[in-house]
N, C-alpha and C. Protein backbone atom coordinates (compact mmCIF):
# COMPACT_ATOMS: atom_id res chain seq x y z
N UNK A 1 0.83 -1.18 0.00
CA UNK A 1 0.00 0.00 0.00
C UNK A 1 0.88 1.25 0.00
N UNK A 2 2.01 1.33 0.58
CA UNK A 2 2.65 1.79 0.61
C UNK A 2 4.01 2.37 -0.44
N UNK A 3 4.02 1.63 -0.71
CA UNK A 3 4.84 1.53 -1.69
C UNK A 3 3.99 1.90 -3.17
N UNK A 4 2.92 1.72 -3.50
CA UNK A 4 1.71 1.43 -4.56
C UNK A 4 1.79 3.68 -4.67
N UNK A 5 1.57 4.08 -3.21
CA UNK A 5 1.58 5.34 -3.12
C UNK A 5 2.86 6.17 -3.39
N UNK A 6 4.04 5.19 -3.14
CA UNK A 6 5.45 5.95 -3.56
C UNK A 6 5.25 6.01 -5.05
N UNK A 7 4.88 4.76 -5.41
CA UNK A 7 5.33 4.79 -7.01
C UNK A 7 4.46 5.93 -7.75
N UNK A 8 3.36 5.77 -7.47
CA UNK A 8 1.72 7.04 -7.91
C UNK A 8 2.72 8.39 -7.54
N UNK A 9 3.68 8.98 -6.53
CA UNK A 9 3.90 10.03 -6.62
C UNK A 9 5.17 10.11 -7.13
N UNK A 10 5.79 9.27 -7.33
CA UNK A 10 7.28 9.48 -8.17
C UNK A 10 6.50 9.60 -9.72
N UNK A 11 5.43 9.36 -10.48
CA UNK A 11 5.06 9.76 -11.40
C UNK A 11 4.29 10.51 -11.81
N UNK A 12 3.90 10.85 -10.28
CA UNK A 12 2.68 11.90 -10.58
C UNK A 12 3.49 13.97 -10.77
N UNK A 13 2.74 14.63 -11.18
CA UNK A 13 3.13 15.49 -10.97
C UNK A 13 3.79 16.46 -9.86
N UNK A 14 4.81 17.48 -10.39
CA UNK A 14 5.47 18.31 -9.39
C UNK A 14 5.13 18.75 -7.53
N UNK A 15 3.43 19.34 -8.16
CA UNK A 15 2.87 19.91 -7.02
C UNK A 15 2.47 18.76 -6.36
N UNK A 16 2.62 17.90 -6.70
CA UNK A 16 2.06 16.75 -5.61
C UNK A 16 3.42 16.30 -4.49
N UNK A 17 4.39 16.25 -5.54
CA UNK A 17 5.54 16.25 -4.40
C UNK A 17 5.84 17.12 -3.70
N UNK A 18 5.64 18.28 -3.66
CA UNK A 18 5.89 19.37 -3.26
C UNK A 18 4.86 19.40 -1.57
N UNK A 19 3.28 19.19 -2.38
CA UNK A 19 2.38 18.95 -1.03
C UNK A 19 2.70 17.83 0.05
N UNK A 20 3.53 16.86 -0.46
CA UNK A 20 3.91 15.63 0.64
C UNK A 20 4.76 15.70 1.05
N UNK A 21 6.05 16.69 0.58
CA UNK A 21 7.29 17.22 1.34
C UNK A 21 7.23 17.86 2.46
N UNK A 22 5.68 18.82 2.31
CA UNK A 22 5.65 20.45 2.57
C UNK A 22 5.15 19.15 4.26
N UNK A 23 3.85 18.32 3.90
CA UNK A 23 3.10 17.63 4.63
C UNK A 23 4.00 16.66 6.07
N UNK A 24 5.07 16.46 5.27
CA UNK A 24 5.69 15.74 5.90
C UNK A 24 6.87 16.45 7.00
N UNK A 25 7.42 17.56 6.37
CA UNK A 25 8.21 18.69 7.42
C UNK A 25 7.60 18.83 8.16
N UNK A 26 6.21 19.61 8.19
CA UNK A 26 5.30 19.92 8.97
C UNK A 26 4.92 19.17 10.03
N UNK A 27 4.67 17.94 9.91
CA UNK A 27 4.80 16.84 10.67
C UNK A 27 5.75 16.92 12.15
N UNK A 28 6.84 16.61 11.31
CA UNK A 28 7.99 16.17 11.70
C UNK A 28 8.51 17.86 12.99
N UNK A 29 7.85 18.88 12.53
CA UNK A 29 8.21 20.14 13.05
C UNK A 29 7.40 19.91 14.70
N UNK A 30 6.03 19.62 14.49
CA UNK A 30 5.45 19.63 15.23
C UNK A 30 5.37 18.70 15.90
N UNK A 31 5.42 17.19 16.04
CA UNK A 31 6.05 16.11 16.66
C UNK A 31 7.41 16.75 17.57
N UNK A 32 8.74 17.13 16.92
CA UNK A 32 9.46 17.85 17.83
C UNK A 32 9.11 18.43 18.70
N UNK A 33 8.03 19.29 18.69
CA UNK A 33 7.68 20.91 19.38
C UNK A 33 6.90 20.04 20.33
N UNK A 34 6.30 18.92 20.63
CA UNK A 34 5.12 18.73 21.51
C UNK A 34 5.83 17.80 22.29
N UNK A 35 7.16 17.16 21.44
CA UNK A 35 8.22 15.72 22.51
C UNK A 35 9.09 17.37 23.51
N UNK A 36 9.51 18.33 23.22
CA UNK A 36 10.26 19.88 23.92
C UNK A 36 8.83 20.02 24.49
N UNK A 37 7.75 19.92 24.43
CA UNK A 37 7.18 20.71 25.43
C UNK A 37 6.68 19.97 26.56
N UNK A 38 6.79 19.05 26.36
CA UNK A 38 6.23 17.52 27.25
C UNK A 38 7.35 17.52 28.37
N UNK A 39 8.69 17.57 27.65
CA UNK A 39 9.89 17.49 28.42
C UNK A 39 10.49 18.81 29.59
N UNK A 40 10.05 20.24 28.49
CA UNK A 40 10.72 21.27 29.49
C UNK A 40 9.62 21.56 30.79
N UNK A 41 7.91 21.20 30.63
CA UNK A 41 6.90 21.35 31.55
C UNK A 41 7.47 20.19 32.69
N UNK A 42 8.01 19.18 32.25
CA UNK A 42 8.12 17.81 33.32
C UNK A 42 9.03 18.57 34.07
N UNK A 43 10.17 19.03 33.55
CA UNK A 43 11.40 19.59 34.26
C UNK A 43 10.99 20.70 35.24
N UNK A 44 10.20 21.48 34.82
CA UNK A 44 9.53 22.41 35.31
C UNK A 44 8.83 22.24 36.98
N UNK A 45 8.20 21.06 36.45
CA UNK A 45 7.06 20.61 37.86
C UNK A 45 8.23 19.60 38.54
N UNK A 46 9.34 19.32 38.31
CA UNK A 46 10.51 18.62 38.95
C UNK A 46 11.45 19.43 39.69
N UNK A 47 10.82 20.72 39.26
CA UNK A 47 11.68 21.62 39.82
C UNK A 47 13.46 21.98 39.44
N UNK A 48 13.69 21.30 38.19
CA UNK A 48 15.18 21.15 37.96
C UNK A 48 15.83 22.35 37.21
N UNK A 49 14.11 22.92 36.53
CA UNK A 49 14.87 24.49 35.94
C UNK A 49 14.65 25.59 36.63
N UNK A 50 16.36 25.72 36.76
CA UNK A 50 16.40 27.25 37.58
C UNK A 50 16.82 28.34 36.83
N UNK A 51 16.13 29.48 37.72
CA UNK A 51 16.24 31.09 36.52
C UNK A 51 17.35 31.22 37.22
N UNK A 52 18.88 31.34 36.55
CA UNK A 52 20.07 32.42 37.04
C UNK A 52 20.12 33.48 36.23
N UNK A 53 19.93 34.56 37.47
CA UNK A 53 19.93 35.79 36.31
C UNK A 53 21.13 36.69 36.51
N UNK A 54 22.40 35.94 37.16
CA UNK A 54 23.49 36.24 37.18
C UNK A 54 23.96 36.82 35.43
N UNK A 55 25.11 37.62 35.67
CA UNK A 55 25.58 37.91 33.87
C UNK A 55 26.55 37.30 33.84
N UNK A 56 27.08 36.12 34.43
CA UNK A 56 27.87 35.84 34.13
C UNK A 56 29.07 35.86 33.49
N UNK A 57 29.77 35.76 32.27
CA UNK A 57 31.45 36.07 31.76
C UNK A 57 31.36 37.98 31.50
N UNK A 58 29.99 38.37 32.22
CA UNK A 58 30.30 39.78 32.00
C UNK A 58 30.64 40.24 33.26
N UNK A 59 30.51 39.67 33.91
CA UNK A 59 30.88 40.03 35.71
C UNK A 59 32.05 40.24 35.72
N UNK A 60 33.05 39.36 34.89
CA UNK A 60 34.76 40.02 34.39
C UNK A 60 35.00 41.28 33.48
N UNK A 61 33.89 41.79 32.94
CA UNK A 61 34.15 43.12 32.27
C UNK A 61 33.56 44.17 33.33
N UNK A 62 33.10 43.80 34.32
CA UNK A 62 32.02 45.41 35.03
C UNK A 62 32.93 45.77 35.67
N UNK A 63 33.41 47.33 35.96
CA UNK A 63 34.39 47.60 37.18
C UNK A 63 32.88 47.98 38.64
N UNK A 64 34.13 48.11 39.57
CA UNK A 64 33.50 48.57 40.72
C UNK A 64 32.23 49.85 40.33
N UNK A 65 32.73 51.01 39.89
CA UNK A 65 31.42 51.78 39.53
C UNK A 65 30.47 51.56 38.68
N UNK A 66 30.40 50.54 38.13
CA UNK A 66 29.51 49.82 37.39
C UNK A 66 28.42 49.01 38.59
N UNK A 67 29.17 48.41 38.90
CA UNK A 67 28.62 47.48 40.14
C UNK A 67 28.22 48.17 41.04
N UNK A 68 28.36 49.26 41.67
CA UNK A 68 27.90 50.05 42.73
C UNK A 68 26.67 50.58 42.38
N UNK A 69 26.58 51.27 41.28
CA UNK A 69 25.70 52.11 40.09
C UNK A 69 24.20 50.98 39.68
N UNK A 70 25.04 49.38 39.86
CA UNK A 70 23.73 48.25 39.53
C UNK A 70 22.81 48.27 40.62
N UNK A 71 23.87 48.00 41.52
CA UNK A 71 23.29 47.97 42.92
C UNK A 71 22.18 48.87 43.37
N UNK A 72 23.19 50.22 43.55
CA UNK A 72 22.08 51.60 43.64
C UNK A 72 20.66 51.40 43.15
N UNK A 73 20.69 51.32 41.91
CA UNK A 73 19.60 51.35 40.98
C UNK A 73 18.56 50.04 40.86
N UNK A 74 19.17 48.84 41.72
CA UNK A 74 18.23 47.79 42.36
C UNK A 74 17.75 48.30 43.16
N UNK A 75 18.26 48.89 44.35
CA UNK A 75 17.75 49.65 46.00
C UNK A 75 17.18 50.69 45.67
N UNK A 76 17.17 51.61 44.59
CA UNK A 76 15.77 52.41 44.44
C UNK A 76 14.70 51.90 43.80
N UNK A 77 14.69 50.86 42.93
CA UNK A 77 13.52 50.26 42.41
C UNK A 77 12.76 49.17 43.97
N UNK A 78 13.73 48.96 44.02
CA UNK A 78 13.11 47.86 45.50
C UNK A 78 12.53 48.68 46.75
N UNK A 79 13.02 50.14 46.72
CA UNK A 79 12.19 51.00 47.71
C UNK A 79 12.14 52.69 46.96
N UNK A 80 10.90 52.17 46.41
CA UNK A 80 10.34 53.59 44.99
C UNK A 80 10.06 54.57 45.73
N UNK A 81 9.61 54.32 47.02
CA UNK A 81 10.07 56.16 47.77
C UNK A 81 10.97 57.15 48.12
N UNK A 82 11.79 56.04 47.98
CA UNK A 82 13.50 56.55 48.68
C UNK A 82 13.98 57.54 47.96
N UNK A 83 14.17 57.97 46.73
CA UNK A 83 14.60 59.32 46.54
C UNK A 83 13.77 59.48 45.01
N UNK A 84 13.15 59.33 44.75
CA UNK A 84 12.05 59.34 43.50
C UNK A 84 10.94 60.68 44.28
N UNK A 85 10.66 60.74 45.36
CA UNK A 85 9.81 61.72 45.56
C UNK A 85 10.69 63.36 45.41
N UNK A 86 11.91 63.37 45.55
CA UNK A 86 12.43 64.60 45.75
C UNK A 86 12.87 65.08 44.69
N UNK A 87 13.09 64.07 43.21
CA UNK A 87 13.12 64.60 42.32
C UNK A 87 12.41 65.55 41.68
N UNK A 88 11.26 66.07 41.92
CA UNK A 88 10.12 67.39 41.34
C UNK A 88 11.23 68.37 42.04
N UNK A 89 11.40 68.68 43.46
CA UNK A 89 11.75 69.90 44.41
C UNK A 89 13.42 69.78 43.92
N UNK A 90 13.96 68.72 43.30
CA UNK A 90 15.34 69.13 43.09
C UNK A 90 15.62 69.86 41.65
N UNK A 91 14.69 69.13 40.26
CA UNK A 91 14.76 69.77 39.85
C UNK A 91 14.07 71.30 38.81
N UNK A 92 12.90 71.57 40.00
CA UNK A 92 12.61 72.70 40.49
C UNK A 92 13.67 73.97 41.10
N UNK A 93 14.26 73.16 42.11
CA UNK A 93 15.55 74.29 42.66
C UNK A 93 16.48 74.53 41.24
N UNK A 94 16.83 73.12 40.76
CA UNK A 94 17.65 73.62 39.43
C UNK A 94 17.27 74.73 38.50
N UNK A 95 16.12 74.64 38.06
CA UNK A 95 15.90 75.47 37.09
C UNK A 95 15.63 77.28 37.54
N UNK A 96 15.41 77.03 38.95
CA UNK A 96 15.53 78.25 39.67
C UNK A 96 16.97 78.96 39.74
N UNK A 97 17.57 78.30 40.19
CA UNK A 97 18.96 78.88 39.96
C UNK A 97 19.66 78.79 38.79
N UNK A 98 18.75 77.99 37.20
CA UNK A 98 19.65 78.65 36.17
C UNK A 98 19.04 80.02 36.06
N UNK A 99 18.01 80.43 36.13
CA UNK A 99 17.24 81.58 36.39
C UNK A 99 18.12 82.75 36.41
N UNK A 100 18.11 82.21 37.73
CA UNK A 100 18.84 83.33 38.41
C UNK A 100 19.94 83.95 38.13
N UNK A 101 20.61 82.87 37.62
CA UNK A 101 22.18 82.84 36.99
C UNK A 101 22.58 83.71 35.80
N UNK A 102 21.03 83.83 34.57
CA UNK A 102 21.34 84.62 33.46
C UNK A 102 21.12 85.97 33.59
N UNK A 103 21.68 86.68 32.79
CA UNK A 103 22.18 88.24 33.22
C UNK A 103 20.75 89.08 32.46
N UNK A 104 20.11 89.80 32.94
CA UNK A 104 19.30 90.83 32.62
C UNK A 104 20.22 92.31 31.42
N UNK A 105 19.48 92.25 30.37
CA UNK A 105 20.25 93.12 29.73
C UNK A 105 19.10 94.19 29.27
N UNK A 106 19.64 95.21 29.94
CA UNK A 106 18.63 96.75 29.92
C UNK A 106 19.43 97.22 28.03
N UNK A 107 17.92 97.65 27.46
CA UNK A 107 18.05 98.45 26.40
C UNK A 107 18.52 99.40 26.77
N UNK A 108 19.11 100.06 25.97
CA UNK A 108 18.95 101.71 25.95
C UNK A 108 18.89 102.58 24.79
N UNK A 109 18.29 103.75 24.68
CA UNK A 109 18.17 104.19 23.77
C UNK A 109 19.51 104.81 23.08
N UNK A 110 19.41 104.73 22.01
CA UNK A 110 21.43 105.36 21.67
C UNK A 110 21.79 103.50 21.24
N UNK A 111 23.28 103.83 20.71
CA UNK A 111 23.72 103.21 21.28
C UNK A 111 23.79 101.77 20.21
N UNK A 112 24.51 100.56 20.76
CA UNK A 112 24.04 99.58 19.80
C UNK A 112 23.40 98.49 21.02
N UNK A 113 23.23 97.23 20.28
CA UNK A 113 22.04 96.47 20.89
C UNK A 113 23.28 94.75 21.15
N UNK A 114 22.87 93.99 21.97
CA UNK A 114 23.68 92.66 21.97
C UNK A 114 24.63 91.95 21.11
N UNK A 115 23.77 92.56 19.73
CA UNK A 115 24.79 92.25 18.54
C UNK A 115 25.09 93.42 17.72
N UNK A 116 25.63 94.44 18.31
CA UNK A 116 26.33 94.91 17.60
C UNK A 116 25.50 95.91 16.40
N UNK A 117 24.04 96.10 16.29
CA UNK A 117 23.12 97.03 15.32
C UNK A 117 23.26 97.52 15.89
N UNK A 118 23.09 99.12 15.47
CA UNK A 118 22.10 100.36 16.08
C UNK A 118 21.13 100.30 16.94
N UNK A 119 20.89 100.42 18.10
CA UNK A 119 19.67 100.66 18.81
C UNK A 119 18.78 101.77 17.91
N UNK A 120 17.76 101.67 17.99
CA UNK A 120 16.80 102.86 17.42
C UNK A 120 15.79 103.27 18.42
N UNK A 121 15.96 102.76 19.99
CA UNK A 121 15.03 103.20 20.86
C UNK A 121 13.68 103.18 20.91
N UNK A 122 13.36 102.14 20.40
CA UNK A 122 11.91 102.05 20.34
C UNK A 122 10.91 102.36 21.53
């Protein structure tokens, strides 16, 4: 029976081989995907897969201010009050004192103007 069907498609036309190739990957894709999912759920409820969320061979490239800077920035996400509220009033004060900082420049009539025209005293 089997064979009766090899021979019918070794003579039959293109698209027919094409549909039993296509039929048969497909297969074969999804058989894989369901023997991986059978296996990583078992492991799962066995408890054998663990999340390391270490960075491992990059832990040899971070210097100390890298690492301090990770840290930091774990300990403010892990306590979101800790300096997240004072950011409005800090940079509030900032922009107050660039304020303050730029120079007031009086017209006058006469004279020339910041760049260098004629004043015309308006």
């Amino acid at each position: 029976m089997v064979a009766k069907a090899l021979d019918n498609l070794k003579d039959g036309p293109k698209e027919d081989k094409v549909a039993v190739a296509s039929g048969i990957a497909v297969s074969v894709v999804v058989v894989l995907l369901v023997a991986w999912g059978i296996i990583f759920f078992h492991n799962i409820q066995k408890g054998t897969q663990q999340v390391n969320l270490s960075s491992g061979a990059q832990d040899q490239f971070n210097f100390t201010s890298t690492t301090q800077a990770q840290q930091q920035l774990q300990q403010d996400f892990a306590n979101p009050n800790s300096g997240l509220s004072q950011l409005p009033q800090d940079a509030a004060q900032q922009q107050l004192n660039a304020q303050q900082q730029m120079p007031v420049q009086q017209t006058q009539s006469g004279g020339t103007d910041q760049f260098g025209s004629p004043n015309m005293g308006y």
